[in-house]
N, C-alpha and C. Protein backbone atom coordinates (compact mmCIF):
# COMPACT_ATOMS: atom_id res chain seq x y z
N UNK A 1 132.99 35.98 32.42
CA UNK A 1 132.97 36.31 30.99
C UNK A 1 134.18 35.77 30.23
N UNK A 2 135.05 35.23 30.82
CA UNK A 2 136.14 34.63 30.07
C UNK A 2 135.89 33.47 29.41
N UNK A 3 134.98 33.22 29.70
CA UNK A 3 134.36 31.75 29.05
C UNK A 3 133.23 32.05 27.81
N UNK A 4 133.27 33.14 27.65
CA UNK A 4 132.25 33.71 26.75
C UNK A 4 132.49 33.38 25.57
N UNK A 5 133.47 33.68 25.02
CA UNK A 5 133.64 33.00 23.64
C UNK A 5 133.77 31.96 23.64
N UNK A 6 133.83 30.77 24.57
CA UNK A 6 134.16 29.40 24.57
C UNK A 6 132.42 28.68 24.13
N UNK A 7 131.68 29.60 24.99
CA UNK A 7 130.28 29.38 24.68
C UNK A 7 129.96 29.99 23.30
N UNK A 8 130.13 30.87 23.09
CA UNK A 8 129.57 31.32 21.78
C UNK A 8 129.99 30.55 20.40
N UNK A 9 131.22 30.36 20.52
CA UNK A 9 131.81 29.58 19.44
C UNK A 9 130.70 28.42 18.93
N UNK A 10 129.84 27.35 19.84
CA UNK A 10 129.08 26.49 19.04
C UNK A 10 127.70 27.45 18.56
N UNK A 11 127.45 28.02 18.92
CA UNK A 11 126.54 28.93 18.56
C UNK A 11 126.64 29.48 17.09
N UNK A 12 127.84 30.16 16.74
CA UNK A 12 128.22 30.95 15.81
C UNK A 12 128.32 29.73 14.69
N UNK A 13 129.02 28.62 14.96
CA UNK A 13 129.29 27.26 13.91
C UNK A 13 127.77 27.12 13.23
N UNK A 14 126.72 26.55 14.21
CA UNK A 14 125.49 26.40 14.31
C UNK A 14 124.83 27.50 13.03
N UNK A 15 125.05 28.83 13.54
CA UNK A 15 124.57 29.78 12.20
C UNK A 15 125.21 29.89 10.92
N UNK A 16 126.66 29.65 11.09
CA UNK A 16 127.30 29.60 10.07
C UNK A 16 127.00 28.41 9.08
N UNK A 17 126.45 27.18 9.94
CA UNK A 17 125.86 26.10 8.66
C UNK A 17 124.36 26.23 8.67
N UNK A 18 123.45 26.95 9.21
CA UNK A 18 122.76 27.26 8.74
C UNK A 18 122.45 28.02 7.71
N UNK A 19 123.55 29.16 7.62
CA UNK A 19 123.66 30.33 6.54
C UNK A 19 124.22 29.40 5.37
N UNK A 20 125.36 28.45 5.20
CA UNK A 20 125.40 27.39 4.44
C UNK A 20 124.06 26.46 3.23
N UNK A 21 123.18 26.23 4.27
CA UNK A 21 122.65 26.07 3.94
C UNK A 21 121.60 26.37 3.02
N UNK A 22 121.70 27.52 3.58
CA UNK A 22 120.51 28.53 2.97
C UNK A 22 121.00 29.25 1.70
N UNK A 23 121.84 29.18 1.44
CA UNK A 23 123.00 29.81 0.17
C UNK A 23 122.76 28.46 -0.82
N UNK A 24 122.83 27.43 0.16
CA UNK A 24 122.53 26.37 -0.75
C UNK A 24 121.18 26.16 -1.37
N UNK A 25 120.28 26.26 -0.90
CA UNK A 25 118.67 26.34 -1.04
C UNK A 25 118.45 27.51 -2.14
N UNK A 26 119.42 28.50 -2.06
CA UNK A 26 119.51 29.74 -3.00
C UNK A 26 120.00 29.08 -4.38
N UNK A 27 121.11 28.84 -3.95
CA UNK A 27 121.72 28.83 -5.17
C UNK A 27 121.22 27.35 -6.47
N UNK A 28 120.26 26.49 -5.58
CA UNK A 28 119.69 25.44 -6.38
C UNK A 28 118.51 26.31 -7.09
N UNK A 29 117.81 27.02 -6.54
CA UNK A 29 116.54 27.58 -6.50
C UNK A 29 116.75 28.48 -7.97
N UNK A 30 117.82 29.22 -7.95
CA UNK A 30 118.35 29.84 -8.85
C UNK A 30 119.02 29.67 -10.47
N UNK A 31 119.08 28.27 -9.69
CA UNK A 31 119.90 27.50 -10.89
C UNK A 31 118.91 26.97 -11.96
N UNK A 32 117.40 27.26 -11.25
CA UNK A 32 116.60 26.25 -12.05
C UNK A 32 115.07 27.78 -12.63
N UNK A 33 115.17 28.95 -12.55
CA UNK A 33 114.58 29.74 -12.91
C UNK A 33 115.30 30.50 -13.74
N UNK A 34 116.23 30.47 -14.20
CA UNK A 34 116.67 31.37 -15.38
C UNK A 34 116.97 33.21 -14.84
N UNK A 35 116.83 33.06 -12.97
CA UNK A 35 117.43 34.43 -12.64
C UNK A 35 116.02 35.59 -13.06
N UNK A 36 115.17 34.99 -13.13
CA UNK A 36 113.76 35.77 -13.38
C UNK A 36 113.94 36.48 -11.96
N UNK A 37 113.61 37.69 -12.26
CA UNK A 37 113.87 38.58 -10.47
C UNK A 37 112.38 38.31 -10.03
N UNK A 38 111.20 38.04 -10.26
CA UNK A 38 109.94 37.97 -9.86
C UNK A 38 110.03 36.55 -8.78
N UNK A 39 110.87 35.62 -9.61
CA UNK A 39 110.70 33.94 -9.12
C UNK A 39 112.41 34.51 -8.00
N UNK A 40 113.21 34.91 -7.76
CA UNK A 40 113.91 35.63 -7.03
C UNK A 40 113.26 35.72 -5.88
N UNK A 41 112.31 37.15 -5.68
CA UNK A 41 111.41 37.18 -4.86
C UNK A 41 111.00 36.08 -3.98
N UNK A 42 110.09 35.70 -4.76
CA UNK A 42 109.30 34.49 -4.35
C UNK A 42 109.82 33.61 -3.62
N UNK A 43 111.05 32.96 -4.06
CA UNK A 43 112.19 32.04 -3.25
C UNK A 43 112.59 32.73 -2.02
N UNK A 44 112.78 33.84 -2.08
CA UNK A 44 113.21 34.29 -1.10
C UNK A 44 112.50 34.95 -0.17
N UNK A 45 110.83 35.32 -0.56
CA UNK A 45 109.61 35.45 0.43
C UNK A 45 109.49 34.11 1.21
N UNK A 46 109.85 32.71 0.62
CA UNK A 46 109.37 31.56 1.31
C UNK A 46 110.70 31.20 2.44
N UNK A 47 111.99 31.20 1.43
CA UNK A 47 113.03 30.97 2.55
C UNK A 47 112.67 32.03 3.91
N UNK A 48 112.31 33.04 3.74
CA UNK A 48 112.14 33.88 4.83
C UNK A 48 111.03 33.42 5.76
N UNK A 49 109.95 33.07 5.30
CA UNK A 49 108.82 32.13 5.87
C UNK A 49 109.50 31.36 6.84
N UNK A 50 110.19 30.35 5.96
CA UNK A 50 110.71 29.07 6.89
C UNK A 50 111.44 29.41 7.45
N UNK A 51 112.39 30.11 7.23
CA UNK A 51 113.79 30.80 8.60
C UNK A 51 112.64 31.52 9.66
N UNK A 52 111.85 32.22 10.20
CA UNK A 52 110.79 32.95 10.68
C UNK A 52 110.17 31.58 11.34
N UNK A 53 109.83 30.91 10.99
CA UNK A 53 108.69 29.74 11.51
C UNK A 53 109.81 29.10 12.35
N UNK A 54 111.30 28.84 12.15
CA UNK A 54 112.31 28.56 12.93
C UNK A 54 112.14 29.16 14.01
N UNK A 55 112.12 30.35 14.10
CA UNK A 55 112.41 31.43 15.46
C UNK A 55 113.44 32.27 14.73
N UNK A 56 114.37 32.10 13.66
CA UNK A 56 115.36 32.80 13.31
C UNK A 56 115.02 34.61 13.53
N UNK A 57 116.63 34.99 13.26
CA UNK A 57 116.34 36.61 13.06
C UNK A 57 117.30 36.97 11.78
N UNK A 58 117.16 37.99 10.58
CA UNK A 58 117.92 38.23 10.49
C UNK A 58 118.60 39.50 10.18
């Protein structure tokens, strides 16, 4: 187990630019609906789709 964080570390990078990403996908998504909470939703029913069809958890 001493090597445990040596392994986890690319792991954690890996989610951390995924979560990057996805902030990014947000924050374009957002930029272009005027913050309507309905179209909110929606963006974020589909990002959840596609993170899910990944295998993701969150």
């Amino acid at each position: 187990p001493e090597d445990a964080p040596a392994r986890l570390i690319p792991e954690l990078l890996d989610r951390l630019a995924a979560l990057g990403d996805l902030a990014k996908q947000v924050n374009l998504a957002l930029g272009g609906n005027g913050y309507r909470a309905g179209e909110i939703q929606k963006i974020l029913e589909g990002l959840r789709g596609h993170h899910d069809s990944q295998g993701g958890d969150w």
